[in-house]
C-alpha atoms as a PDB file:
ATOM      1  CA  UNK A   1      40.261 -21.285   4.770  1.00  0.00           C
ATOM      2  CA  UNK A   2      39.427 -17.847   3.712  1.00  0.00           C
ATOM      3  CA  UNK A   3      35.267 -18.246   3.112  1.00  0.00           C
ATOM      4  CA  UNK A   4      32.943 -21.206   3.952  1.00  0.00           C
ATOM      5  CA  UNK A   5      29.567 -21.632   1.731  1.00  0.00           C
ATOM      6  CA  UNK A   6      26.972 -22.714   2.640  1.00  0.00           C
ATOM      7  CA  UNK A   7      23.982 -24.148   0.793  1.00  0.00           C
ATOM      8  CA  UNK A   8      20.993 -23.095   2.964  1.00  0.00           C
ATOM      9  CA  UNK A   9      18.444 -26.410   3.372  1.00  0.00           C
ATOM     10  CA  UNK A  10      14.758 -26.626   1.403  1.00  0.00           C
ATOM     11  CA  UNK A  11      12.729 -24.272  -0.799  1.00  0.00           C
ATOM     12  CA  UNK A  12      13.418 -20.498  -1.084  1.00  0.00           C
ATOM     13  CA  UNK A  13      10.191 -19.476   1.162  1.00  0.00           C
ATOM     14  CA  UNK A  14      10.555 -22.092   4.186  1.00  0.00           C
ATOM     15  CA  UNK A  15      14.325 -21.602   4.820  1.00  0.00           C
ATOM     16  CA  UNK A  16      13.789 -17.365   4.948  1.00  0.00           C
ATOM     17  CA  UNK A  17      10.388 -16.941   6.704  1.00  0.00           C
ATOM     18  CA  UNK A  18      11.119 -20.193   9.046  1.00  0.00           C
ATOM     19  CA  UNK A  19      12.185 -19.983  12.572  1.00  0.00           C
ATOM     20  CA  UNK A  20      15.109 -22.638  11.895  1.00  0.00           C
ATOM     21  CA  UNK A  21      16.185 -20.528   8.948  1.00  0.00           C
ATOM     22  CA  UNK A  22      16.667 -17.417  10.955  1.00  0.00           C
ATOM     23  CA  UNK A  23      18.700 -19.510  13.834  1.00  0.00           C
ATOM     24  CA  UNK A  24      21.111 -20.895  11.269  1.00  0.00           C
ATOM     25  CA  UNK A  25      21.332 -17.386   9.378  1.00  0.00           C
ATOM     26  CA  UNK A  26      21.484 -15.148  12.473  1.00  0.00           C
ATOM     27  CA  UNK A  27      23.878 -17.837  14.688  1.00  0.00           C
ATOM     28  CA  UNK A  28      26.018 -17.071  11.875  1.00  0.00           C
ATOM     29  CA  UNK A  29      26.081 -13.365  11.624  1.00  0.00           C
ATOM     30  CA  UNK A  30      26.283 -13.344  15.169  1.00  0.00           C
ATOM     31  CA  UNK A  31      29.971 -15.427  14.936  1.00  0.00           C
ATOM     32  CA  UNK A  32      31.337 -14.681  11.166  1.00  0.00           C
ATOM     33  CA  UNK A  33      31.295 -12.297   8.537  1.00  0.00           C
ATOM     34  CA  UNK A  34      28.169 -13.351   6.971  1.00  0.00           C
ATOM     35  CA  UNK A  35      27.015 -12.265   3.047  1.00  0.00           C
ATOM     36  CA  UNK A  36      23.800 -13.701   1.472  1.00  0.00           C
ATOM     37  CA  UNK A  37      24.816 -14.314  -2.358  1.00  0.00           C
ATOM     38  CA  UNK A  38      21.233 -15.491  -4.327  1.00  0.00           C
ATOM     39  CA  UNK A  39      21.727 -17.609  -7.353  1.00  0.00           C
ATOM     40  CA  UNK A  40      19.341 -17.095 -10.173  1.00  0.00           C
ATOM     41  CA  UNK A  41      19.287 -19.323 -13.015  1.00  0.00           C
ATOM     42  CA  UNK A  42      20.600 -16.728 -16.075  1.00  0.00           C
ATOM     43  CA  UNK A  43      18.747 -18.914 -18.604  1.00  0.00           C
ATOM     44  CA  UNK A  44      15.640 -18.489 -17.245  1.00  0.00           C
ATOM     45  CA  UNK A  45      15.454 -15.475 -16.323  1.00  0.00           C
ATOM     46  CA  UNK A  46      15.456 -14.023 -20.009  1.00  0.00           C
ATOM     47  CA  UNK A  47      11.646 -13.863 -19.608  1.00  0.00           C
ATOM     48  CA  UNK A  48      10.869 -10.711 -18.089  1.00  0.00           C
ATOM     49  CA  UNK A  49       8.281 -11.966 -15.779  1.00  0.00           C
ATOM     50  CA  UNK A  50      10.685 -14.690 -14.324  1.00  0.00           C
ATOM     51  CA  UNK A  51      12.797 -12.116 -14.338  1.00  0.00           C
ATOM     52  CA  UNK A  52      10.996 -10.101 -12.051  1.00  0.00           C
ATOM     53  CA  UNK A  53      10.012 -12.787  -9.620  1.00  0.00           C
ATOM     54  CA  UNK A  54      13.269 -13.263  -9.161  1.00  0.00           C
ATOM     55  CA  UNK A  55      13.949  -9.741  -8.135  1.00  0.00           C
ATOM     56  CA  UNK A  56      10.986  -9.728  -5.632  1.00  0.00           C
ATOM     57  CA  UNK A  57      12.397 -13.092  -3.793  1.00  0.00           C
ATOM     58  CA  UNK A  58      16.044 -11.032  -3.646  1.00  0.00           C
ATOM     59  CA  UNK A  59      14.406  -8.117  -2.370  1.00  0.00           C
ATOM     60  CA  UNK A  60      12.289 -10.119   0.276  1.00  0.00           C
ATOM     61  CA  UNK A  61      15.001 -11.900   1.141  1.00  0.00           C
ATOM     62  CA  UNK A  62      17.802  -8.923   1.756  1.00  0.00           C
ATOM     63  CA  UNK A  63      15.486  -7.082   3.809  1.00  0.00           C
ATOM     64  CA  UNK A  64      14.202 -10.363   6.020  1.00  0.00           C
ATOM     65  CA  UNK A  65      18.361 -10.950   6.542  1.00  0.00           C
ATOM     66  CA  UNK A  66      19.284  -7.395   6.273  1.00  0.00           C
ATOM     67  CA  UNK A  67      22.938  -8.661   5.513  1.00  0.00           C
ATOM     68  CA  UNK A  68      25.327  -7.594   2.778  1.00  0.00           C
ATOM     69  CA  UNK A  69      23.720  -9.258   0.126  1.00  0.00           C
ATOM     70  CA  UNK A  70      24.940 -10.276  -3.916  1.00  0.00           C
ATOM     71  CA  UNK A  71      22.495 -11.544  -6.850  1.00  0.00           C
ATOM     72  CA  UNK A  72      24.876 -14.015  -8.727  1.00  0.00           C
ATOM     73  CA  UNK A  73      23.647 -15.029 -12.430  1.00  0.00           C
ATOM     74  CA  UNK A  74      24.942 -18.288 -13.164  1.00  0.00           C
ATOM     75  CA  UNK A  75      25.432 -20.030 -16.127  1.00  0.00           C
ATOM     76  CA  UNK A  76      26.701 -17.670 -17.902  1.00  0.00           C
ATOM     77  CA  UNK A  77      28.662 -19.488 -20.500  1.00  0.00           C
ATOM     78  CA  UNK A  78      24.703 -20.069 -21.655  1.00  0.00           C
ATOM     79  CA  UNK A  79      23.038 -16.927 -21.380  1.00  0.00           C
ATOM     80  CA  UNK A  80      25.023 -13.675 -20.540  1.00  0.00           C
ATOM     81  CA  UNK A  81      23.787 -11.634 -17.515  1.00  0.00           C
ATOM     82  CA  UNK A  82      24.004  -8.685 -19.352  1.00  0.00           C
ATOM     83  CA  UNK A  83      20.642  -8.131 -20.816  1.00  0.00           C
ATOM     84  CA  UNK A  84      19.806  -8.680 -16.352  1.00  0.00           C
ATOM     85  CA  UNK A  85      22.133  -5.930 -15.464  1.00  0.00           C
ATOM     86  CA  UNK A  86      20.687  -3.688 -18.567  1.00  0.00           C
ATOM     87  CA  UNK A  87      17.072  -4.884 -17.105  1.00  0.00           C
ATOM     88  CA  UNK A  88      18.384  -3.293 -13.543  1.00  0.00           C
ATOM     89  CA  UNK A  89      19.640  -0.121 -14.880  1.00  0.00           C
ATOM     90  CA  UNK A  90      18.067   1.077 -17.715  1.00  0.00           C
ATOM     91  CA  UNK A  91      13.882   1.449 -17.362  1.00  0.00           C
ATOM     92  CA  UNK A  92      13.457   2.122 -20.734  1.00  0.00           C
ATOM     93  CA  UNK A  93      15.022  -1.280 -21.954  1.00  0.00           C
ATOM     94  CA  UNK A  94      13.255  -3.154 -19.254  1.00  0.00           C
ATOM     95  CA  UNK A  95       9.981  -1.252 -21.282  1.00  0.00           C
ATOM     96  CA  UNK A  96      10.665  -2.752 -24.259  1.00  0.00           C
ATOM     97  CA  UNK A  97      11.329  -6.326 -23.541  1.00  0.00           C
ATOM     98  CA  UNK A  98       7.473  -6.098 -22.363  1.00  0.00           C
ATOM     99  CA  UNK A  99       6.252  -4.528 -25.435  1.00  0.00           C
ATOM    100  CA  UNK A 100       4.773  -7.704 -26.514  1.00  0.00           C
ATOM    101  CA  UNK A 101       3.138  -8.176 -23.144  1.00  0.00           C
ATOM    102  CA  UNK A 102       0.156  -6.093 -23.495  1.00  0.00           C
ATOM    103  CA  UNK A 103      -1.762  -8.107 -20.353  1.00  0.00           C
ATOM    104  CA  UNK A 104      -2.615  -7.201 -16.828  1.00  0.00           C
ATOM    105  CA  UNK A 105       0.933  -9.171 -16.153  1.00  0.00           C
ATOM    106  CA  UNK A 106       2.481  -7.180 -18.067  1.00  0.00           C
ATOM    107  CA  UNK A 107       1.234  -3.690 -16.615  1.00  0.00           C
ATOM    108  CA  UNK A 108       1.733  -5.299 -13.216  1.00  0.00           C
ATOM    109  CA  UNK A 109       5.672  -5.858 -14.204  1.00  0.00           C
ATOM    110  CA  UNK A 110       6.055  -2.905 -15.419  1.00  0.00           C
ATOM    111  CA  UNK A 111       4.920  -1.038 -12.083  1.00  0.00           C
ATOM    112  CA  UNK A 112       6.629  -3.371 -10.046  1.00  0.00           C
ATOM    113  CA  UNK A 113       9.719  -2.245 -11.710  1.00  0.00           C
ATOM    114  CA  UNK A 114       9.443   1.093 -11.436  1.00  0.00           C
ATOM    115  CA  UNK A 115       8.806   0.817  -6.927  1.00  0.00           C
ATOM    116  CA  UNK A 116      11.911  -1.557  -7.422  1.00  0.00           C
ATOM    117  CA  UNK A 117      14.609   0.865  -8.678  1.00  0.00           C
ATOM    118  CA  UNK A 118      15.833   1.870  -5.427  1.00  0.00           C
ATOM    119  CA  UNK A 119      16.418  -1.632  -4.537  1.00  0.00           C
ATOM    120  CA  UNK A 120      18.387  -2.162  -7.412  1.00  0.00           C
ATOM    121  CA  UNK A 121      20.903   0.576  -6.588  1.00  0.00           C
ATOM    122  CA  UNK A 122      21.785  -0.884  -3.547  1.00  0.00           C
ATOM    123  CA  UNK A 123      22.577  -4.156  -4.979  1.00  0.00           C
ATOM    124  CA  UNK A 124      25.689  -5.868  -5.451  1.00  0.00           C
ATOM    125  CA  UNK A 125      25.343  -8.299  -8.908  1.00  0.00           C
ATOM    126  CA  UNK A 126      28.025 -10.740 -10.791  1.00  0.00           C
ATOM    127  CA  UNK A 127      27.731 -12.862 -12.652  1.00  0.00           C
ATOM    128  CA  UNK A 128      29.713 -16.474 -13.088  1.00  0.00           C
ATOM    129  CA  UNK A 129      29.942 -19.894 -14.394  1.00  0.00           C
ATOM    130  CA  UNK A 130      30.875 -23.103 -13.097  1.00  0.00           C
ATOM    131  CA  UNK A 131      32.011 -24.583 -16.422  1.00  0.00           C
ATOM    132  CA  UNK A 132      34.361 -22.115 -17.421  1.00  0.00           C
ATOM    133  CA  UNK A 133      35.234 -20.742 -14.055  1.00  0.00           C
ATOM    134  CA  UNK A 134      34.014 -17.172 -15.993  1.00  0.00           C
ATOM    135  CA  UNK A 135      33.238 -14.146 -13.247  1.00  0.00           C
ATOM    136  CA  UNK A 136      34.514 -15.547 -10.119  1.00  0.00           C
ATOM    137  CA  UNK A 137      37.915 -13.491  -9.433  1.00  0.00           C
ATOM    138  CA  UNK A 138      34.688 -10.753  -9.619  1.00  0.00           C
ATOM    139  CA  UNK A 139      32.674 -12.665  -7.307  1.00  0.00           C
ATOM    140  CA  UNK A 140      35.474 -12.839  -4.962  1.00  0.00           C
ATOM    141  CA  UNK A 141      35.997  -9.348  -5.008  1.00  0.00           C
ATOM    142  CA  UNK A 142      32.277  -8.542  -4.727  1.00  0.00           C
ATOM    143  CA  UNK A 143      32.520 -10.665  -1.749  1.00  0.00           C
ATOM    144  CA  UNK A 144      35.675  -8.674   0.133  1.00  0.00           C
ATOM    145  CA  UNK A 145      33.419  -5.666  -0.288  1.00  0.00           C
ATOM    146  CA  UNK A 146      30.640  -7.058   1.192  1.00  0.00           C
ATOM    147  CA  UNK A 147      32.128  -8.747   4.269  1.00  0.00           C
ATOM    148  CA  UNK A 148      33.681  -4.737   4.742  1.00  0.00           C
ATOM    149  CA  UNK A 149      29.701  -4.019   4.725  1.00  0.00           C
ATOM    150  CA  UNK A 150      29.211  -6.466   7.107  1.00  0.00           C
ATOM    151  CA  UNK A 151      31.864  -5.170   9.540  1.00  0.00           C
ATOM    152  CA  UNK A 152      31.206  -1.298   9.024  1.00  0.00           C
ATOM    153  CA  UNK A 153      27.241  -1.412   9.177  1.00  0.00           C
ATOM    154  CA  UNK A 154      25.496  -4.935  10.211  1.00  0.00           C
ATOM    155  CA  UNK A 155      28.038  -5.899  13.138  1.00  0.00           C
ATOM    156  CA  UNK A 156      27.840  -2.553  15.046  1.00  0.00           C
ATOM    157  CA  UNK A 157      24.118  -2.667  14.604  1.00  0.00           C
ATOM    158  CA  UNK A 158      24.054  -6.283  15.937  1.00  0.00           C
ATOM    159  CA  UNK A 159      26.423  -5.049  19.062  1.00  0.00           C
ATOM    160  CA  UNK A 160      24.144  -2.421  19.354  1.00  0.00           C
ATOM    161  CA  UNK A 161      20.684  -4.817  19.766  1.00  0.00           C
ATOM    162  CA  UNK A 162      22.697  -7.496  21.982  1.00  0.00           C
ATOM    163  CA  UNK A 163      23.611  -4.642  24.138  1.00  0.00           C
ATOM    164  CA  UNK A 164      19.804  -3.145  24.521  1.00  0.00           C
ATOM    165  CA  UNK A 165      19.267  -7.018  24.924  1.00  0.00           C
ATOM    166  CA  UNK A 166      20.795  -6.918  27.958  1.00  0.00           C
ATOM    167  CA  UNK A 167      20.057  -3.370  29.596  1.00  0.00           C
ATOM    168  CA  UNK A 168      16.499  -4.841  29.043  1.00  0.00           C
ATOM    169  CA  UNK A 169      17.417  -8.389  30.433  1.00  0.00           C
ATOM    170  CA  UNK A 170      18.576  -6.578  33.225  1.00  0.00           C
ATOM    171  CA  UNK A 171      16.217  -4.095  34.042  1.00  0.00           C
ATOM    172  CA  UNK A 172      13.455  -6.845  33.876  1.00  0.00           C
ATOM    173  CA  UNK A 173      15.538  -8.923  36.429  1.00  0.00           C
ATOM    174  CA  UNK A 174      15.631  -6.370  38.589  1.00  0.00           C
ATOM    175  CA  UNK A 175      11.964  -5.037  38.654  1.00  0.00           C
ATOM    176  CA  UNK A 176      11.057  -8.896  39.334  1.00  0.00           C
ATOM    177  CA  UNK A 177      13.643  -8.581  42.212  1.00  0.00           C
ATOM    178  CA  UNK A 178      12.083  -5.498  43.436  1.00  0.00           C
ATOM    179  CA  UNK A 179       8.760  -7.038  43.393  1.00  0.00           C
ATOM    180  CA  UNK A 180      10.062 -10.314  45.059  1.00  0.00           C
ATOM    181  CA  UNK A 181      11.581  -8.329  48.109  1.00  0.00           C
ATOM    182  CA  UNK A 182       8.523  -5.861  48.304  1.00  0.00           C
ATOM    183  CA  UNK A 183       6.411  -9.441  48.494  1.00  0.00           C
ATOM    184  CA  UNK A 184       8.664 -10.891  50.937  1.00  0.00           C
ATOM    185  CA  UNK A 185       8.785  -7.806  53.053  1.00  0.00           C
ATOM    186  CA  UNK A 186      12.557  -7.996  53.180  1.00  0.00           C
ATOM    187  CA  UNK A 187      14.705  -4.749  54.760  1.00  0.00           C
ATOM    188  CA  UNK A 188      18.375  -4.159  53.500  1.00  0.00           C
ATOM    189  CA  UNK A 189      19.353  -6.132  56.529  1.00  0.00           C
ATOM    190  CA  UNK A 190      17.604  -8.798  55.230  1.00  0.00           C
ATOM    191  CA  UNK A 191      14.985  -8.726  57.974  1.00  0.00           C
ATOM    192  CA  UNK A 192      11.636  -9.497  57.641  1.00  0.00           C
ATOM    193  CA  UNK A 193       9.148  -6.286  58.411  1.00  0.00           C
ATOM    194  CA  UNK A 194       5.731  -5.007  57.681  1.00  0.00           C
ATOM    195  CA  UNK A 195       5.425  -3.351  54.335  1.00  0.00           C
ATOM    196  CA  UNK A 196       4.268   0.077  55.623  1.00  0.00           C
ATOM    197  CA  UNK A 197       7.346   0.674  57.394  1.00  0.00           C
ATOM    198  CA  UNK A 198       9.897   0.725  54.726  1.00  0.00           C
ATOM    199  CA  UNK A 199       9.938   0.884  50.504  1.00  0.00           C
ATOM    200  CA  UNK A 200      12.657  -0.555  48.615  1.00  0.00           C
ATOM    201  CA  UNK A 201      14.858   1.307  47.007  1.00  0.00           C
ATOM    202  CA  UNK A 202      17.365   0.329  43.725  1.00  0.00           C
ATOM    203  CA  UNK A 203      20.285   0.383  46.611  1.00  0.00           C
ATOM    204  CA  UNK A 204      18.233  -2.748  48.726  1.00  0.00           C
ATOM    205  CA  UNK A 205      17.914  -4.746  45.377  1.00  0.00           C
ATOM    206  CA  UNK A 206      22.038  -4.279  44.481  1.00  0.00           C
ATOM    207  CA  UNK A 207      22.577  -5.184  48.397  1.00  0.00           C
ATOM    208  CA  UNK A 208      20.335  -8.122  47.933  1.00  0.00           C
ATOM    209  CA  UNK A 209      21.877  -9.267  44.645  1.00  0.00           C
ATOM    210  CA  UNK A 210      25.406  -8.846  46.105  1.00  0.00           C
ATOM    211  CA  UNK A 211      24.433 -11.079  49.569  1.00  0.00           C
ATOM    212  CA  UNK A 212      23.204 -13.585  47.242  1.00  0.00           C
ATOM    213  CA  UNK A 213      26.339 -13.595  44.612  1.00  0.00           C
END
């Protein structure tokens, strides 16, 4: 089996901002090449404002995973995703497919678009179709580069929080120690003896550690 995919559970909103969804999403970063691919409906999408809902979800959702991440336009033996990648690209065309919007929504769009063109040049986008099997050799390929991502940026990251994880685990364990022993009035001998007399140093807590190991 070269990839596993997995449908994530429920609506958009509740699986990303719930605890359960970032379990499932970070148990499996934590144990596989993980890559977030988000599916947008081609079709509907042709409306600019759909269009650009869309693109706020993706960009909520990449930087709530922070995983290599893919926007996949489907259905595209309906609609081609190029007037989407032209949309990404190319301000000016994005412009005139709201020409005809002359509302608040429209101006609204049209700013939103402009704070968003960073986040499209990061992106990763194909698109496919399930009927004619149209895009997915791409897909595939998209995918290869992304699980690279995954192993050249987001794993040594992750190594790099699990190991402050546990300096931090571990420097909390053993100021609770120290404060245990101090408490207990306990000597490196493990004698009992008045507080004043002697402090506890790092080398009592490692003794005291390694008597009770």
């Amino acid at each position: 089996i070269s990839y596993i995919l997995l449908d994530t559970p429920g609506q958009i909103e509740i699986f990303t901002w719930s605890a359960s969804g970032a379990i499932i999403t970070d148990t499996l970063a934590a144990s596989y090449p993980t890559v977030v691919a988000y599916i947008i409906d081609t079709p509907r999408s042709t409306s600019p404002a759909t269009f650009m809902s869309n693109m706020l979800y993706a960009c909520s959702i990449m930087y709530k995973t922070k995983l290599p991440f893919i926007i996949v336009f489907n259905k595209t033996d309906v609609v081609s995703h190029d007037f989407a990648v032209e949309w990404m690209t190319d301000y000016e065309s994005f412009q005139n497919a709201l020409q005809d919007n002359t509302t608040y929504m429209g101006s609204l769009i049209n700013s939103m678009c402009l704070m968003l063109e960073e986040f499209y040049n990061s992106l990763k986008v194909s698109g496919v179709s399930a009927v004619t099997g149209e895009g997915m050799d791409e897909f595939f390929d998209i995918v290869k580069d992304s699980v690279q991502e995954y192993e050249t940026e987001y794993k040594p990251e992750l190594e790099r929080m699990i190991k402050a994880k546990m300096n931090e685990d571990e420097k909390r364990k053993k100021e609770n120690l120290t404060k245990l022993m101090k408490d207990m009035n306990i000597s490196k001998e493990g004698n009992v003896v008045d507080s004043d007399d002697e402090d506890i140093s790092d080398d009592d807590v490692n003794n005291y550690q390694g008597k009770k190991k």
